[in-house]
C-alpha atoms as a PDB file:
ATOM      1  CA  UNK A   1    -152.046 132.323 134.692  1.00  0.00           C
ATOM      2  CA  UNK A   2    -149.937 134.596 132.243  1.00  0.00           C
ATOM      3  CA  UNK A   3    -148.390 132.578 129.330  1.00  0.00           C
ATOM      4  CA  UNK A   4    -145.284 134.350 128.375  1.00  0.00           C
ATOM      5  CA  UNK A   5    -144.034 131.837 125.657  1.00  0.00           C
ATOM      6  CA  UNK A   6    -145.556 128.538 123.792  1.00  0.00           C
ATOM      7  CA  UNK A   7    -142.516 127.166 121.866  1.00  0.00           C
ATOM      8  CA  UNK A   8    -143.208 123.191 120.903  1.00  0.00           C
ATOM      9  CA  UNK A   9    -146.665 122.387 122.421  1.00  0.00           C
ATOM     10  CA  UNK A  10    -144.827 123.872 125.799  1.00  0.00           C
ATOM     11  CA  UNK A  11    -146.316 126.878 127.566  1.00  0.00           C
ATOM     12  CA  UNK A  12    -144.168 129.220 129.926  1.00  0.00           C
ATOM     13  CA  UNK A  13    -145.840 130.732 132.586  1.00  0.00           C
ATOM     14  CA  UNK A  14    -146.464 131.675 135.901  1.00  0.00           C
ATOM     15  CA  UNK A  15    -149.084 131.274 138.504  1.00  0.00           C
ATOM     16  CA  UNK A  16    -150.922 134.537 139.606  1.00  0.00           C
ATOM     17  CA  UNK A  17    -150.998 133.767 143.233  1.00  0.00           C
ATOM     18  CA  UNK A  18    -147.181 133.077 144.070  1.00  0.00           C
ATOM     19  CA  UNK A  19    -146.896 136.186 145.221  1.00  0.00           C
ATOM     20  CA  UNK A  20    -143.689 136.441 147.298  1.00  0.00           C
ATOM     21  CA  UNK A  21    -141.447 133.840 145.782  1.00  0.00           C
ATOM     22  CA  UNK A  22    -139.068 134.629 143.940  1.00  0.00           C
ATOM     23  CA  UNK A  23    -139.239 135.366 140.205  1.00  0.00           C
ATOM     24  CA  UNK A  24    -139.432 131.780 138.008  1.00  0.00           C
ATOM     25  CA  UNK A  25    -141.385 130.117 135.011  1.00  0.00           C
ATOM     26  CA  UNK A  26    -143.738 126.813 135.075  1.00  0.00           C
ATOM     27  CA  UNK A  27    -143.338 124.893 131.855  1.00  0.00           C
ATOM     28  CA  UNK A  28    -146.340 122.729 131.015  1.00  0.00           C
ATOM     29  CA  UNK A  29    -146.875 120.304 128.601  1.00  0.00           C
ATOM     30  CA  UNK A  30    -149.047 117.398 128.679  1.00  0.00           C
ATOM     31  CA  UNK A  31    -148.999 116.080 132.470  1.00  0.00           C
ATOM     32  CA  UNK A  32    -145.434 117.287 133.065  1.00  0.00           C
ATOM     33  CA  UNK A  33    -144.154 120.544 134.352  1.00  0.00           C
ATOM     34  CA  UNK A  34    -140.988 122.045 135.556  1.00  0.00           C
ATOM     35  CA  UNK A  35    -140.468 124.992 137.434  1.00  0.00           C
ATOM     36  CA  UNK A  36    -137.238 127.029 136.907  1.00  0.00           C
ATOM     37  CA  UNK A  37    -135.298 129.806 138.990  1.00  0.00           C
ATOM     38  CA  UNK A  38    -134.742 132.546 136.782  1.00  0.00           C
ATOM     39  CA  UNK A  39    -132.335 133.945 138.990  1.00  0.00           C
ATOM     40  CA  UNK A  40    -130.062 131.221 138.528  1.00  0.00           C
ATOM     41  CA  UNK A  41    -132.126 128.625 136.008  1.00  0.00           C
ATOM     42  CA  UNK A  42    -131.946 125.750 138.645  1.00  0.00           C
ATOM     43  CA  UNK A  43    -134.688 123.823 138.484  1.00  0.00           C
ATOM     44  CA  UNK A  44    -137.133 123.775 141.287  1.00  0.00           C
ATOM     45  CA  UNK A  45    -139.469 121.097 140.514  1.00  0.00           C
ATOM     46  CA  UNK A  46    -139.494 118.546 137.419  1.00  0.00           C
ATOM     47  CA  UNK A  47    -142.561 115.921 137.241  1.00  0.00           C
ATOM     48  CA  UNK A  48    -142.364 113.678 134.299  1.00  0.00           C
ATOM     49  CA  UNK A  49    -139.624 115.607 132.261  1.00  0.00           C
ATOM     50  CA  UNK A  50    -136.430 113.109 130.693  1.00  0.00           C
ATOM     51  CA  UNK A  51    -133.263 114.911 131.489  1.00  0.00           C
ATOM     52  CA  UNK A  52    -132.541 115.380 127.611  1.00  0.00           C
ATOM     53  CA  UNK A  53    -136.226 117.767 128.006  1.00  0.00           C
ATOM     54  CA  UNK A  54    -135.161 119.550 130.809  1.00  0.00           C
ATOM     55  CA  UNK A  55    -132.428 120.201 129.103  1.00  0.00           C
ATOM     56  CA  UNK A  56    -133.664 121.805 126.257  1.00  0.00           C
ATOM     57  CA  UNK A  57    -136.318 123.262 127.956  1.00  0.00           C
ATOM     58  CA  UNK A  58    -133.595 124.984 130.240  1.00  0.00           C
ATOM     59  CA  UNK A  59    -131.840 126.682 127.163  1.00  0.00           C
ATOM     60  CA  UNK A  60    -135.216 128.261 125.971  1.00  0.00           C
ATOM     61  CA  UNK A  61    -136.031 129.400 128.983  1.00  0.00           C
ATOM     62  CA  UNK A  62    -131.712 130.965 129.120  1.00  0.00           C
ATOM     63  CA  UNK A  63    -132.156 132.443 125.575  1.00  0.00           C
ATOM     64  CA  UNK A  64    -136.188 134.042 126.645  1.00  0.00           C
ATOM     65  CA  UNK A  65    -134.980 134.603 130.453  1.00  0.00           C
ATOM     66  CA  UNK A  66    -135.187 138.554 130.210  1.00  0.00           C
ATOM     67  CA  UNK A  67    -138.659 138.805 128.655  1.00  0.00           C
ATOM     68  CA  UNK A  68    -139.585 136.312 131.456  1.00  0.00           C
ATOM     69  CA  UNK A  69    -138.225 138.265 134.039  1.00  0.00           C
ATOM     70  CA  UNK A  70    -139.453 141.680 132.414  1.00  0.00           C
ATOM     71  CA  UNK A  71    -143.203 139.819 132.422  1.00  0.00           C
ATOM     72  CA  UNK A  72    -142.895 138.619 135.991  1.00  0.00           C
ATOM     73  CA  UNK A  73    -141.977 142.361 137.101  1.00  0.00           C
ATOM     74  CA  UNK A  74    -144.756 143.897 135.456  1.00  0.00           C
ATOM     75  CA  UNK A  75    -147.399 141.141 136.545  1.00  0.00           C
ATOM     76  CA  UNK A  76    -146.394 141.564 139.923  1.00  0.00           C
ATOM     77  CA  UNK A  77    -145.230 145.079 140.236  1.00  0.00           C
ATOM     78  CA  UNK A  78    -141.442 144.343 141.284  1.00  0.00           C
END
């Protein structure tokens, strides 16, 4: 489970087994997590975020999307 980013109590990261989907990021904090496309930055899956979060959350993950995508690639050899 690489973390690529911890920015307010949040961690970015990705699971090691998803092997075949397409590159995105988990965001975890607390009980809540959202998953987010990085091709596009739609989210996939929000449980327990407030819109105003996801929101946020969203343009962290925009601004850091690169070195996400960079991390993914290397991790899993795309």
């Amino acid at each position: 489970m690489p973390v690529v980013l911890r920015w307010n109590g949040h961690r970015f990261l990705f699971y090691s087994k998803e092997i075949g989907e397409p590159p995105h990021v988990h965001v975890l904090k607390d009980k809540r997590q959202l998953k987010i496309w990085l091709a596009d930055m739609r989210i996939a899956r929000n449980v327990g975020f407030a819109a105003h979060d996801v929101n946020e959350i969203v343009k962290i993950a925009t601004e850091n999307r690169h070195r996400f995508l960079e991390a993914w690639n290397d991790y899993f050899g795309n």
